[in-house]
Protein backbone atom coordinates (compact mmCIF):
# COMPACT_ATOMS: atom_id res chain seq x y z
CA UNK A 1 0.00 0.00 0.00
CA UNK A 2 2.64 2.40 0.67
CA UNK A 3 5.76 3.91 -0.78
CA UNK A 4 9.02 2.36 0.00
CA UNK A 5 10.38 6.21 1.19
CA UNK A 6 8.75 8.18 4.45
CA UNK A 7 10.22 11.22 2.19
CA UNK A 8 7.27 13.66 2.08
CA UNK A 9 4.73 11.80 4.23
CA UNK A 10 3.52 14.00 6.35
CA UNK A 11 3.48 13.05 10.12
CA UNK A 12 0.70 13.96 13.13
CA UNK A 13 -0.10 12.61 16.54
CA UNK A 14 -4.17 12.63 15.74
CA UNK A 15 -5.63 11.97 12.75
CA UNK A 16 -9.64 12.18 13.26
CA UNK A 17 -11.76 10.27 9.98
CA UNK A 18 -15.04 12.37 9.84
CA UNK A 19 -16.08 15.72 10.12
CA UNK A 20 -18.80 15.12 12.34
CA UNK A 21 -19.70 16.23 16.20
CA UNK A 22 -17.61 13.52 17.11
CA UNK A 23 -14.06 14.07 15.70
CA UNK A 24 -14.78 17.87 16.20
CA UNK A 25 -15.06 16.81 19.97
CA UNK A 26 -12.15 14.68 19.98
CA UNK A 27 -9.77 17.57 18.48
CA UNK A 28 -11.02 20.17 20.67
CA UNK A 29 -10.15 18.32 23.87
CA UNK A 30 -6.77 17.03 22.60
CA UNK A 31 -5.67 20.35 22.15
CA UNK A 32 -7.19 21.90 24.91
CA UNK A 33 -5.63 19.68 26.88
CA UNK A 34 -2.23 19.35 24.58
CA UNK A 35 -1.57 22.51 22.24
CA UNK A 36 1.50 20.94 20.99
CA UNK A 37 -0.56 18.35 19.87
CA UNK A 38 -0.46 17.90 15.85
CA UNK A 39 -3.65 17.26 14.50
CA UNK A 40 -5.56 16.91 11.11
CA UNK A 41 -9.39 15.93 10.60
CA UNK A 42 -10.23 14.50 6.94
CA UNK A 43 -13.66 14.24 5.65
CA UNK A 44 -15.02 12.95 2.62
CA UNK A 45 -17.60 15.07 1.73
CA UNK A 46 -17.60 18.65 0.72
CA UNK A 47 -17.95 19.80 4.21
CA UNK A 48 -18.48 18.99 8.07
CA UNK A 49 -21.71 17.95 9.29
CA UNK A 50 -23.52 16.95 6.74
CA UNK A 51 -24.21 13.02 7.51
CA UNK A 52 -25.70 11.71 10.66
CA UNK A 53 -24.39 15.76 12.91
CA UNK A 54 -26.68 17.41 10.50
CA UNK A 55 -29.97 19.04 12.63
CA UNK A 56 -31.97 17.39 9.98
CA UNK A 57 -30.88 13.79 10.52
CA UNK A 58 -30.89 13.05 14.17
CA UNK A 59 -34.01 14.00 16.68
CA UNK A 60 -32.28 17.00 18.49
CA UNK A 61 -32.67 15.74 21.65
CA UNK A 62 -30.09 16.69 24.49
CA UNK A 63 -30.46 12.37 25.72
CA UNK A 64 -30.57 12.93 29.27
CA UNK A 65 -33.52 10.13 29.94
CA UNK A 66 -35.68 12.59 31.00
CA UNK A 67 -38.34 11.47 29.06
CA UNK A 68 -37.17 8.90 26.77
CA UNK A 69 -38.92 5.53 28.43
CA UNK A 70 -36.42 2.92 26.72
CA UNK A 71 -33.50 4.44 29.35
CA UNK A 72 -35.89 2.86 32.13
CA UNK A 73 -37.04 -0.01 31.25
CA UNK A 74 -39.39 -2.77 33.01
CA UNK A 75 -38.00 -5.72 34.67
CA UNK A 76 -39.17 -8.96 34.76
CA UNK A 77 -40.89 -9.03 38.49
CA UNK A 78 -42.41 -5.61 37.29
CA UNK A 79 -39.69 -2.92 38.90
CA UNK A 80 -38.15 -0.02 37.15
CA UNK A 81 -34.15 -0.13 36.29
CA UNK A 82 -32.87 3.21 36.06
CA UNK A 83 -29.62 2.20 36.19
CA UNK A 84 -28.67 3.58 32.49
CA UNK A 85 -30.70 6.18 32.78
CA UNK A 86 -28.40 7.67 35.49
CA UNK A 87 -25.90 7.01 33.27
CA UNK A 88 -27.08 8.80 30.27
CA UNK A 89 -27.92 11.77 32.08
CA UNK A 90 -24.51 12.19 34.05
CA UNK A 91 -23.01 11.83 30.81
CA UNK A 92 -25.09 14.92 29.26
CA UNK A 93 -24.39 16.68 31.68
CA UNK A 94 -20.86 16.11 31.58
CA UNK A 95 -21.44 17.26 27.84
CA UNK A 96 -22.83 20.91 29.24
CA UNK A 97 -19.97 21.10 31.10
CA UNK A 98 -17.96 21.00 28.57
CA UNK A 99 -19.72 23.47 26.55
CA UNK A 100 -20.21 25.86 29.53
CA UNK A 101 -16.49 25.67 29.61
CA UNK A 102 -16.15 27.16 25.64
CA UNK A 103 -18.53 29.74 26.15
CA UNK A 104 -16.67 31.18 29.71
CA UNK A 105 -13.51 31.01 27.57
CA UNK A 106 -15.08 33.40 24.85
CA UNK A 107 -14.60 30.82 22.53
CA UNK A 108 -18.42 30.28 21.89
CA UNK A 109 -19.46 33.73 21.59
CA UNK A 110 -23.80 32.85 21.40
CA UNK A 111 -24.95 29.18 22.86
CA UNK A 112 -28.21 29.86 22.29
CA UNK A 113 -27.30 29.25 18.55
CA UNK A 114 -26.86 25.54 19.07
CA UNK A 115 -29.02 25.27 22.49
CA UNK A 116 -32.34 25.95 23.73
CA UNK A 117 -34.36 25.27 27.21
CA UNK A 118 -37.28 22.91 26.04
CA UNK A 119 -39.61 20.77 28.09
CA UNK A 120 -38.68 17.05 28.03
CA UNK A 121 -42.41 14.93 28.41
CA UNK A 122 -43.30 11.54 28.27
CA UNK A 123 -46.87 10.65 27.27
CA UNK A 124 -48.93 7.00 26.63
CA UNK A 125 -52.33 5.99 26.32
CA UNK A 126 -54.02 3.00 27.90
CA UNK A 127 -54.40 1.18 31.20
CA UNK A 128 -50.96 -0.76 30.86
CA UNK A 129 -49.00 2.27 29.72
CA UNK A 130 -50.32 4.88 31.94
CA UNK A 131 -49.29 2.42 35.07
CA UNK A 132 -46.30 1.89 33.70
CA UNK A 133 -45.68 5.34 33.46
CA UNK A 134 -47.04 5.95 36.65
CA UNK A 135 -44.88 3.80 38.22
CA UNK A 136 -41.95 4.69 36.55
CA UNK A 137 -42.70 8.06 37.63
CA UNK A 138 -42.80 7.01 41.76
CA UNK A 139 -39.17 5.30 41.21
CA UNK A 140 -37.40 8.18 39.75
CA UNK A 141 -39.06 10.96 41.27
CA UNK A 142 -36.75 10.56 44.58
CA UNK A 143 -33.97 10.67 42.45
CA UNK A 144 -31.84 13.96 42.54
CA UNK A 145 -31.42 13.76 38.72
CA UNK A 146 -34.89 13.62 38.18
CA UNK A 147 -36.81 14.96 41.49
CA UNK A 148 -38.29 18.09 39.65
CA UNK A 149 -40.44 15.29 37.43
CA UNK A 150 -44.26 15.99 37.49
CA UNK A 151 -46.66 13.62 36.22
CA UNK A 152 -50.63 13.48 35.66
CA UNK A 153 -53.99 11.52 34.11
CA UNK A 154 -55.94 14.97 33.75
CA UNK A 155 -56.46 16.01 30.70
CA UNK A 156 -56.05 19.50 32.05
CA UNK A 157 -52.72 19.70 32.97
CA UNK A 158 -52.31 17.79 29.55
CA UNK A 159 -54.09 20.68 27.84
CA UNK A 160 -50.99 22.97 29.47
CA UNK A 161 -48.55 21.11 28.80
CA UNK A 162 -49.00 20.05 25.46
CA UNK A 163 -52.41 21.83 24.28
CA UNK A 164 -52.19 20.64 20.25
CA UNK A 165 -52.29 16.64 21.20
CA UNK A 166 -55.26 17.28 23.73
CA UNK A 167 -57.29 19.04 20.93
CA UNK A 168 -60.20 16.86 20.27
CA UNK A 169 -59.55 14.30 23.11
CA UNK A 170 -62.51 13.82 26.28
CA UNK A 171 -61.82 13.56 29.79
CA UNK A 172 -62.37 9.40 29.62
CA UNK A 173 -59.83 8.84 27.32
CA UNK A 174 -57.18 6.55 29.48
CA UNK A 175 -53.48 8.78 29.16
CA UNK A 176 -50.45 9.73 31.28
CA UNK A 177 -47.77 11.91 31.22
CA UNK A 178 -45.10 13.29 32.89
CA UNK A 179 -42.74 16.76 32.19
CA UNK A 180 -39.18 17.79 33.18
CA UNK A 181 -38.76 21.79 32.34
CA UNK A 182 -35.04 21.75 32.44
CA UNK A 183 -34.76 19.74 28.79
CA UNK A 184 -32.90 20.82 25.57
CA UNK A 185 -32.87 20.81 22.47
CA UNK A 186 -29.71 20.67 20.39
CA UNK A 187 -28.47 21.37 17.04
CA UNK A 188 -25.75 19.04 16.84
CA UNK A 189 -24.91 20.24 13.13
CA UNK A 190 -24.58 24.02 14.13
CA UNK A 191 -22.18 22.66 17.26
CA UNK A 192 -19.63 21.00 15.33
CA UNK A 193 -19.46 23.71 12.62
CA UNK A 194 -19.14 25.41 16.52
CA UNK A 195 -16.30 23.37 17.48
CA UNK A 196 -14.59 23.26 14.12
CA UNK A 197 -14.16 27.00 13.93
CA UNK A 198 -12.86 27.05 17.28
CA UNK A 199 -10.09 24.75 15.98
CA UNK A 200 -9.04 26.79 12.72
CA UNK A 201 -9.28 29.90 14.53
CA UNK A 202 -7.45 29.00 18.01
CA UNK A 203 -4.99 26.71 16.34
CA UNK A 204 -5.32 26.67 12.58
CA UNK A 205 -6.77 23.62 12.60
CA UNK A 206 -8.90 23.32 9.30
CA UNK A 207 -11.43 20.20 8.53
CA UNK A 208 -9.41 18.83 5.28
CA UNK A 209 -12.89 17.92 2.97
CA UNK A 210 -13.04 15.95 -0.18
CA UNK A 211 -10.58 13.85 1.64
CA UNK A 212 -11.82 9.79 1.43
CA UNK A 213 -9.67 7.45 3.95
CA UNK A 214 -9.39 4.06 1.46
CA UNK A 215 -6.70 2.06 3.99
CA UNK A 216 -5.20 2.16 7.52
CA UNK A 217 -2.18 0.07 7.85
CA UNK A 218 0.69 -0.47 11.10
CA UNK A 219 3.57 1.61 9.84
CA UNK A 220 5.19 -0.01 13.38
CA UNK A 221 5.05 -0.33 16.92
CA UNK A 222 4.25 3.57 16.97
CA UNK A 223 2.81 4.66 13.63
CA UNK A 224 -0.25 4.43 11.60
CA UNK A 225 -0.05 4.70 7.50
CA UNK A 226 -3.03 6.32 6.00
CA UNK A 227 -4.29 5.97 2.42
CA UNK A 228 -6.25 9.30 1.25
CA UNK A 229 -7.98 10.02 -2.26
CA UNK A 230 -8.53 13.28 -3.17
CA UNK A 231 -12.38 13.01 -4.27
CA UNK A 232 -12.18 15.93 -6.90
CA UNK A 233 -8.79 15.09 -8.17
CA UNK A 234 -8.66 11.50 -7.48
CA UNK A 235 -5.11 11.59 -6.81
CA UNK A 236 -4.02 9.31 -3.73
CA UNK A 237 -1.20 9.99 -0.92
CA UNK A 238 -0.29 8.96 2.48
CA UNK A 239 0.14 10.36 5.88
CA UNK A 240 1.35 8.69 9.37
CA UNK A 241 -0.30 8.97 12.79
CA UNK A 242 0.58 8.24 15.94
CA UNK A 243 -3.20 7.65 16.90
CA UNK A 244 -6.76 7.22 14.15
CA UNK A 245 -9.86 7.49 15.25
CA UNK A 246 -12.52 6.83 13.16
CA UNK A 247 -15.90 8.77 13.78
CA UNK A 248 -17.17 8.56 10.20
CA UNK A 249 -20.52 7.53 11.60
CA UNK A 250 -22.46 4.78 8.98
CA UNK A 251 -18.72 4.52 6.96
CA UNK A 252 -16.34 3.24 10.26
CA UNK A 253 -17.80 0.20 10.19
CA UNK A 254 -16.24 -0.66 6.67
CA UNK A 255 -13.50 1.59 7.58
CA UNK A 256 -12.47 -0.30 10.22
CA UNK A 257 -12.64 -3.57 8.45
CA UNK A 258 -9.74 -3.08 6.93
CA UNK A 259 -7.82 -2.14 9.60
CA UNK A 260 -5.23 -5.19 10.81
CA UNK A 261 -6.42 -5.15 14.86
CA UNK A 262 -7.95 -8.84 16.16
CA UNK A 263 -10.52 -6.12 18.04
CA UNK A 264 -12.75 -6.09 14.45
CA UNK A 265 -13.46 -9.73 14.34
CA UNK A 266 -17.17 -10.47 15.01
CA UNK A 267 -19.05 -6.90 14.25
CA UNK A 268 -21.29 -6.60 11.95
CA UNK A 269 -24.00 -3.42 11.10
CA UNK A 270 -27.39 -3.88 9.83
CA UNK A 271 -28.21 -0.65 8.15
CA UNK A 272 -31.27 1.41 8.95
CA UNK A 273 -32.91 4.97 7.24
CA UNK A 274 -34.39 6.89 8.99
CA UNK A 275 -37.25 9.44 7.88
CA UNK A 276 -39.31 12.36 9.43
CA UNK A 277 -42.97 13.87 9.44
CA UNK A 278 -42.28 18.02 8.78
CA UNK A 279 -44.88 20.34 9.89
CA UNK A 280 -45.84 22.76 6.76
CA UNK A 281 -48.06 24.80 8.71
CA UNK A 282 -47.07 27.93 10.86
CA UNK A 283 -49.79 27.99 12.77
CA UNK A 284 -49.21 24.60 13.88
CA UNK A 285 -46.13 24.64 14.83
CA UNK A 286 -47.04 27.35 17.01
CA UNK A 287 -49.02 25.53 19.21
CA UNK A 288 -46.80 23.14 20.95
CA UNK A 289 -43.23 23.39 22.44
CA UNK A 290 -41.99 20.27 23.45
CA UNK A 291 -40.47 17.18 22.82
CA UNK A 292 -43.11 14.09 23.74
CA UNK A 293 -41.66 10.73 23.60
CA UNK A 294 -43.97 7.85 24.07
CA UNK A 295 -43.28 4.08 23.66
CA UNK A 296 -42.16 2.27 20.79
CA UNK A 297 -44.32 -0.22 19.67
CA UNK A 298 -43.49 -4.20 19.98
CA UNK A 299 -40.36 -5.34 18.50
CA UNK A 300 -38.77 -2.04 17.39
CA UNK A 301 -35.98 -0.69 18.51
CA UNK A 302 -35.34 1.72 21.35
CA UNK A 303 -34.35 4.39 19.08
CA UNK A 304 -38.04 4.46 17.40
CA UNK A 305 -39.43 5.72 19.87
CA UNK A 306 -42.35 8.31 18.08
CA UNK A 307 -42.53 11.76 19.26
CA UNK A 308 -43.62 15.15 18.77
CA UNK A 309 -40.87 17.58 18.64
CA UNK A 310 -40.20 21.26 18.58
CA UNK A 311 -37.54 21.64 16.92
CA UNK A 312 -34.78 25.35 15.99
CA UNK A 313 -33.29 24.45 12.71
CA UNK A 314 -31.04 26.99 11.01
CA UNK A 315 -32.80 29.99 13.36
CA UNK A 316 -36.62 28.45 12.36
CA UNK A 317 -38.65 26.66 14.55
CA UNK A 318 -40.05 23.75 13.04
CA UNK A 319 -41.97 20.77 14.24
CA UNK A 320 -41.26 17.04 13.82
CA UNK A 321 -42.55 13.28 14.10
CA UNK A 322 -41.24 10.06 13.76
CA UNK A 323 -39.24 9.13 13.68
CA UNK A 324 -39.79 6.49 10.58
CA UNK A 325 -37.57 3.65 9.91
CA UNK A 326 -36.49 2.86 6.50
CA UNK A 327 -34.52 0.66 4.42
CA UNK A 328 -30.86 1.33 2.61
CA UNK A 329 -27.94 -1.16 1.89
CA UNK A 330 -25.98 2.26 2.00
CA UNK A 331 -24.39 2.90 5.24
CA UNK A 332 -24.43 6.78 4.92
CA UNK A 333 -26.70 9.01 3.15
CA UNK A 334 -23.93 9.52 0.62
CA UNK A 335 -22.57 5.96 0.76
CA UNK A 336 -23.07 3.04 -1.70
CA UNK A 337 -25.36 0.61 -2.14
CA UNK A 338 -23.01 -1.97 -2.42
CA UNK A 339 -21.72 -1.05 1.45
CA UNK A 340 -24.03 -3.59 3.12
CA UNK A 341 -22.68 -6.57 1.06
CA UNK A 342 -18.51 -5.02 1.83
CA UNK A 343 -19.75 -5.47 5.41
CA UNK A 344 -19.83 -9.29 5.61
CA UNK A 345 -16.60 -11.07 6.08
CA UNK A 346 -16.05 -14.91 6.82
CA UNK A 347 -15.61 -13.37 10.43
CA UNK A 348 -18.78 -11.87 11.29
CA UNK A 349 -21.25 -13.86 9.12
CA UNK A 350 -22.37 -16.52 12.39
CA UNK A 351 -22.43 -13.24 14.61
CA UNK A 352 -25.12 -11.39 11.64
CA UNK A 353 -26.91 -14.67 11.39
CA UNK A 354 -27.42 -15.37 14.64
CA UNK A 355 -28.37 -11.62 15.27
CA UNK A 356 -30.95 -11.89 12.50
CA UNK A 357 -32.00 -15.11 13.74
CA UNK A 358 -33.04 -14.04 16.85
CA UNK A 359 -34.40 -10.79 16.25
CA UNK A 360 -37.63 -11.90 13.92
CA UNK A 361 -39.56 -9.08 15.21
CA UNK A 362 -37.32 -6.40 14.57
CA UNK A 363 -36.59 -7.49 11.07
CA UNK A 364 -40.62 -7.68 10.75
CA UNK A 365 -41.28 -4.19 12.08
CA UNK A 366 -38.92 -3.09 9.48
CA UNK A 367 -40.34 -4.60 6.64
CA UNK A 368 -43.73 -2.85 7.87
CA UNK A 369 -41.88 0.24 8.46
CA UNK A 370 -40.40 0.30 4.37
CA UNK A 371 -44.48 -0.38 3.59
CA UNK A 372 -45.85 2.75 5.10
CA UNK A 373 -47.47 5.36 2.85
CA UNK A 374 -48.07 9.02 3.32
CA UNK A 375 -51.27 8.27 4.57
CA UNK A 376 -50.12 5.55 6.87
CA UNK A 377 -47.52 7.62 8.50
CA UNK A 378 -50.30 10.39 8.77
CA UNK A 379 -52.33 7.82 11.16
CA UNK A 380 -49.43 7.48 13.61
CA UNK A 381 -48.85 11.03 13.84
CA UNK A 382 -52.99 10.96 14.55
CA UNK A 383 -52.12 9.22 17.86
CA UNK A 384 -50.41 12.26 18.91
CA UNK A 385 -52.58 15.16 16.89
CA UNK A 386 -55.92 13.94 15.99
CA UNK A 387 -56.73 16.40 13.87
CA UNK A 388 -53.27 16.12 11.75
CA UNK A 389 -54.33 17.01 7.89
CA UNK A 390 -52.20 15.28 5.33
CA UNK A 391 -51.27 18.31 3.62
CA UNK A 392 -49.48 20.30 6.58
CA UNK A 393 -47.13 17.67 6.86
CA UNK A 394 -44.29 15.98 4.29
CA UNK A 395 -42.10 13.51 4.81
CA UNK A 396 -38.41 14.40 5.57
CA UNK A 397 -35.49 11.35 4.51
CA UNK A 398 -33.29 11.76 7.94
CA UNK A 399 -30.01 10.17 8.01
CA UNK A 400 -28.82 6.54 7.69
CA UNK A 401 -27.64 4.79 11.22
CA UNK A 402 -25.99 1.24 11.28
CA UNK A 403 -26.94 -1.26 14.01
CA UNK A 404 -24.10 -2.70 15.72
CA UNK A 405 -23.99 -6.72 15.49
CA UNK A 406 -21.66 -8.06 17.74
CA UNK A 407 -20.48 -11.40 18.83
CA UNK A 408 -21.31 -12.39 22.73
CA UNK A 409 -19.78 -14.75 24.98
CA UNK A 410 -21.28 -18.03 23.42
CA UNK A 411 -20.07 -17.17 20.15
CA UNK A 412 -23.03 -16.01 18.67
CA UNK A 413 -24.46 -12.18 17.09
CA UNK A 414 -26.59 -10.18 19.50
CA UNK A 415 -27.62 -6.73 18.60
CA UNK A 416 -25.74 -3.70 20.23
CA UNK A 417 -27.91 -0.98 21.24
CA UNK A 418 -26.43 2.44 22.00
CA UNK A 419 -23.09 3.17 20.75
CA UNK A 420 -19.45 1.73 21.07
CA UNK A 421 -15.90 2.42 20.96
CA UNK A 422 -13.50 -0.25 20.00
CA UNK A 423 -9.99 0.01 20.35
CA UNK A 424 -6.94 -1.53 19.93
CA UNK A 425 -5.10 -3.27 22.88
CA UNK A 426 -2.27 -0.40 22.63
CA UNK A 427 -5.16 2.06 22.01
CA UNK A 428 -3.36 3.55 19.19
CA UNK A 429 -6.19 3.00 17.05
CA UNK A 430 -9.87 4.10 18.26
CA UNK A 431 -13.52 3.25 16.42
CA UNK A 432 -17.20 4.82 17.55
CA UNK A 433 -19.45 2.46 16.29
CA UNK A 434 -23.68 2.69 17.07
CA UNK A 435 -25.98 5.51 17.12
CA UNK A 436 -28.15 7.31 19.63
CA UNK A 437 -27.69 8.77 22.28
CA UNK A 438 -24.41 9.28 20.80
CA UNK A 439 -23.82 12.88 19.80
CA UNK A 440 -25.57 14.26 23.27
CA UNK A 441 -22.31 12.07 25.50
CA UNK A 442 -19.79 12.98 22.67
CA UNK A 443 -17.69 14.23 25.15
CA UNK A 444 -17.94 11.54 27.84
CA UNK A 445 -17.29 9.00 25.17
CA UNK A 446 -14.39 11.18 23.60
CA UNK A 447 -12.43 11.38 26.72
CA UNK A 448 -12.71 7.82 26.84
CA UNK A 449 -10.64 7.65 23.44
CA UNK A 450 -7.96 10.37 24.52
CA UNK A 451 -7.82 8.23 27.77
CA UNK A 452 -6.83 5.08 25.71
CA UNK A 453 -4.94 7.43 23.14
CA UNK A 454 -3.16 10.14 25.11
CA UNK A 455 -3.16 8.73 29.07
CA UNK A 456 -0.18 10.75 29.80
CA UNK A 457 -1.71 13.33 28.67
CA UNK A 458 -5.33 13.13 30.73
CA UNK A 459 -2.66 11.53 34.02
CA UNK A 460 -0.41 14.50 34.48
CA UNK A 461 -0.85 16.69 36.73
CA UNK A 462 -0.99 19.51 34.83
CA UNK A 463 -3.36 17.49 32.95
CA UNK A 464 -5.44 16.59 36.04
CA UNK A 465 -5.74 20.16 36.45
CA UNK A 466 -7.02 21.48 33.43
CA UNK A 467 -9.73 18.39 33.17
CA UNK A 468 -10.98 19.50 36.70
CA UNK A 469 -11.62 23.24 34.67
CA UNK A 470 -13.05 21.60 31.68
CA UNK A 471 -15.45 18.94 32.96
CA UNK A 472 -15.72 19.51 36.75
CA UNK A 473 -17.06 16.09 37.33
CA UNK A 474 -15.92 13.59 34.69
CA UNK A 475 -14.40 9.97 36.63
CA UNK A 476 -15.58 11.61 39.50
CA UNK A 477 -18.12 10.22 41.98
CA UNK A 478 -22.05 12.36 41.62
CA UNK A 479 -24.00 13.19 44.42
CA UNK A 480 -27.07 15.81 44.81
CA UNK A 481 -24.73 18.96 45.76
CA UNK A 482 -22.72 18.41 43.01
CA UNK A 483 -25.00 17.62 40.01
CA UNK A 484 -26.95 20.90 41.31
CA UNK A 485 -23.86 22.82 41.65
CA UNK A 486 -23.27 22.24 37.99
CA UNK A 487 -26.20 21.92 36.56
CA UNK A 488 -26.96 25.63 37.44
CA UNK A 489 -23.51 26.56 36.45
CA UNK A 490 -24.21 25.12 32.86
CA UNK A 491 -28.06 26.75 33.06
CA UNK A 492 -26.32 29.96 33.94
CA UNK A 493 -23.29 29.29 31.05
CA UNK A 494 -25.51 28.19 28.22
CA UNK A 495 -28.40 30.71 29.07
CA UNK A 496 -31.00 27.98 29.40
């Protein structure tokens, strides 16, 4: 793959594949934390954010499990496990932190650009749901992450909360819901354009587009070799890192197939579209701010969740459902339709089998999903707004995910919810793999990689220091006084 002479190759200690919210995140921290540091980005489109960081393609949601009901789910003997819930909020809120820390720096001028307060509420319908809901609601409520929780059955307080799903709905009708003021909503694509410009203008660190990564081989013990096309030119060359990470969402799967680490052997992806309901009608849109989650129906996955969302997209306020899942053998919105089939190696075909095997329901849910018409998405979206009209509403292609398929313990595929970093043993070589709720704990998640990529770095003192500045409470143990110590710093940082 590469030429016998290092003569001209240029040499970094981070080279990040992607220009997403992810590798933006990554960069930032390294050299916040190392300015020495010499980093490049590549990306293989035109420019940053435009695949799965883009507003348009992911929900907007700041994932804190405030109202998303697949972070606490139902056990067995009927309790509530909240364990990842916990989780999944700590590790938003280590994400505010972070971006608290830009904007008291001056180095976010406006977070209100890429930010917004915004009611997080859950809402079902029926006997089973509503005591679900209601009991999810007594476990959580005690909880200092979630004590300022309300929750009701009167149509009333519905009417407040949400007043264009109550429209045409009677007092008998069987529903429950709970609200959390302190939500967000995020645009993840305006952040990383964010986070980018910090880099070029701080360090003159620009996102190097039309860039496609074709190879990754072991120069030696300490470098990487990177094969680049030029995707206007076509001409190829090479560069050598100390440390890859590959956050090319839908594309590091095949990406880091090719890569010669034993850590690839047994994933798999299963790719799934995803597509939106867009409110045409001002007046609509108007008449509700908030995002409602509710449950996903049998078999689908946690991540289909429908709900109603207020959305600020490119300074408009717009309003969302779904979302809808689709079908693509591409594993971006700009990928090919041959990537599915360049995803199965003699390695990972029991895991993909087995995971297909075993998840019958899924795979029929889909095949509904890829069915729907206009019409038929129109009658979900009636479960929320009864009086939805066809023509205020189109349909909105969102962007492509791919669902992790990994081998377990027996041997077999099972899969992966969530998202995932592998990594080499030496951690010289880092992959995200999975979707939601990845872009709200990009930070959590990216310290994670510098820790396996740069521990001297995060374990010196000085280093130990400046993290302590940066993201008060990250590794640290989280009690009540100080997740509301910092949570009203970040309120008071982000103008929430």
């Amino acid at each position: 793959m590469k030429p016998t002479s290092k003569k001209d190759i240029e040499e970094y200690d981070l080279i990040c594949v992607g220009g997403g919210i992810m590798s933006a995140t990554l960069a930032l921290l390294t050299k916040l934390m190392d300015p020495t540091a010499k980093i490049l980005i590549l990306e293989k489109l035109g420019d940053v954010a435009l695949e799965s960081s883009d507003a348009w393609n992911n929900a907007g949601t700041g994932h804190s499990a405030l109202c998303e009901l697949n972070y606490t789910p139902e056990n067995s003997d009927g309790s509530i496990d909240m364990s990842k819930a916990i989780d999944i909020c700590n590790q938003f809120e280590i994400s505010k932190q972070f971006w608290s820390y830009l904007v008291n720096q001056k180095l976010i001028e406006d977070p209100k650009a890429f930010i917004s307060g915004m009611p997080h509420c859950s809402w079902v319908t029926g006997d089973y749901n509503s005591a679900f809901l209601e009991k999810r609601f007594e476990k959580i409520k005690d909880h200092f992450m979630f004590n300022t929780i309300e929750f009701t059955k009167e149509i009333e307080k519905m009417k407040e909360w949400f007043p264009l799903m109550m429209t045409d709905r009677t007092s008998d009708e069987v529903m429950a819901a709970n609200r959390i003021e302190r939500g967000t909503e995020v645009n993840f694509g305006e952040l990383t354009r964010m986070l980018f410009g910090i880099l070029d203008k701080e360090y003159g660190i620009k996102v190097q587009c039309n860039q496609e990564v074709l190879d990754i081989d072991p120069e030696d013990k300490i470098d990487w070799t990177v094969k680049v096309k030029n995707t206007i030119s076509n001409e190829h060359h090479y560069l050598d890192a100390k440390h890859i990470f590959i956050g090319a969402g839908g594309g590091s799967l095949l990406l880091l197939q090719k890569v010669e680490i034993e850590e690839k052997h047994g994933y798999g992806g299963f790719p799934v579209s995803g597509e939106w309901l867009v409110c045409k009608n001002e007046d609509i849109i108007k008449k509700h701010f908030a995002k409602v989650y509710s449950k996903a129906e049998l078999g689908a996955p946690p991540m289909s969740e429908p709900h109603l969302d207020s959305r600020f997209i490119d300074g408009k306020r717009e309003l969302l459902f779904g979302p809808f899942a689709g079908f693509s053998p591409k594993f971006l919105k700009e990928g090919s339709y041959l990537d599915l089939a360049k995803s199965v190696k003699y390695y990972n075909i029991p895991s993909m089998l087995t995971a297909f095997w075993h998840n019958l329901p899924l795979t029929k849910y889909l095949i509904n999903q890829v069915k729907m018409s206009h019409h038929d998405r129109m009658e979900d979206l009636r479960n929320f707004v009864k009086d939805a009209k066809d023509d205020d509403w189109k349909v909105l292609v969102a962007g492509q995910r791919v669902q992790i398929i990994k081998k377990d313990e027996f041997e077999s595929g099972k899969l992966q919810f969530g998202t995932e970093v592998v990594s080499s043993k030496d951690g010289r070589i880092t992959c995200l793999l999975g979707a939601s709720p990845g872009a709200s704990t990009a930070v959590k998640i990216m310290l994670e990689v510098l820790e396996k990529a740069f521990p001297e770095i995060l374990h010196s003192e000085k280093g130990k220091q400046l993290l302590s500045e940066i993201v008060p409470t990250w590794n640290k143990p989280i009690n009540q006084e100080s997740f509301e110590k910092h949570l009203e710093l970040s309120k008071k940082a982000l103008q929430l």
